[in-house]
C-alpha atoms as a PDB file:
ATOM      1  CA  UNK A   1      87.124  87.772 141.600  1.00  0.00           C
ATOM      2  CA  UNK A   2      85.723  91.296 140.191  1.00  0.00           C
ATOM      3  CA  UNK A   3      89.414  92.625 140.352  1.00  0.00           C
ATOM      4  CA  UNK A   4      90.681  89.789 137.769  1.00  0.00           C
ATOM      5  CA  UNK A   5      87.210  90.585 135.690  1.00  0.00           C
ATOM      6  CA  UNK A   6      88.512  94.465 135.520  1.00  0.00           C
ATOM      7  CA  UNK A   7      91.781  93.785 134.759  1.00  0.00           C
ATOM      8  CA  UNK A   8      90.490  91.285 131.846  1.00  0.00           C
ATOM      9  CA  UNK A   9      87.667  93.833 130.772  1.00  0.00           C
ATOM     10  CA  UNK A  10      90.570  96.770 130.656  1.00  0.00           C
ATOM     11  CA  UNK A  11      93.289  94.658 128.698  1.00  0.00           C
ATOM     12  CA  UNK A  12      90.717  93.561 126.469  1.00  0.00           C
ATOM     13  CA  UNK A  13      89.437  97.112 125.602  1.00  0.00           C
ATOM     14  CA  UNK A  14      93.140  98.435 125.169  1.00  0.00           C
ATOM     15  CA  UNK A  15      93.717  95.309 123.018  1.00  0.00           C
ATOM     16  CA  UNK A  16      90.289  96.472 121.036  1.00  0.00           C
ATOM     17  CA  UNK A  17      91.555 100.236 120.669  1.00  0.00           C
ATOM     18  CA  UNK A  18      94.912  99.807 119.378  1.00  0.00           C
ATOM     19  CA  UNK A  19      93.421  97.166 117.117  1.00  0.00           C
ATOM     20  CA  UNK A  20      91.087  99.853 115.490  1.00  0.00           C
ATOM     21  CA  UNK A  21      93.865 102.351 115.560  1.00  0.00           C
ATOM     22  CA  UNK A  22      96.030  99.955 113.498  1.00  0.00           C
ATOM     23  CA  UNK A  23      92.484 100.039 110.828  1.00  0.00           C
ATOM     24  CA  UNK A  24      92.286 103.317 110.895  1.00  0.00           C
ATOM     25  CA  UNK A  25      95.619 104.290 110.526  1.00  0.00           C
ATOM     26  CA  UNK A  26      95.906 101.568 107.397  1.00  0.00           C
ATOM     27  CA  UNK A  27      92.954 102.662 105.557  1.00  0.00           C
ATOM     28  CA  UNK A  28      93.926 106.078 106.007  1.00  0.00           C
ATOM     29  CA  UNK A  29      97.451 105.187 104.597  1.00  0.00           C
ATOM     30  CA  UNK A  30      95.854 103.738 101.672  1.00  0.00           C
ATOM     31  CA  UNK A  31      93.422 106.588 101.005  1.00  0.00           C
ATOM     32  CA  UNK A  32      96.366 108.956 100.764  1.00  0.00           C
ATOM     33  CA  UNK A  33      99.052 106.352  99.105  1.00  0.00           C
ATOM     34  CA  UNK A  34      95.818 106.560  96.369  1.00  0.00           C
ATOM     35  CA  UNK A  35      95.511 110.034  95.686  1.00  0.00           C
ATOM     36  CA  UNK A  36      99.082 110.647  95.353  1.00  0.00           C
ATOM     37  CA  UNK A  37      99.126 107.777  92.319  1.00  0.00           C
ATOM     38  CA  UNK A  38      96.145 109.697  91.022  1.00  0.00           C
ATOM     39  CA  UNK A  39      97.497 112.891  90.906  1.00  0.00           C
ATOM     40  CA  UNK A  40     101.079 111.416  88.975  1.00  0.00           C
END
């Protein structure tokens, strides 16, 4: 039983990180997509 929980609790925190990497790397996208149309 508490190897099934691990595996869960591990894909579930990978799923978690790659979903806030995906954020971050968006809103950093859009920060610098921004200041380049600022600076035109």
């Amino acid at each position: 039983m508490s190897n099934e929980l691990k595996m869960v609790i591990g894909m579930s925190l990978a799923y978690v990180t790659s979903f806030a990497g995906l954020l971050l790397a968006y809103f950093s996208y859009r920060k610098h997509s921004r200041s380049k149309e600022a600076g035109k």
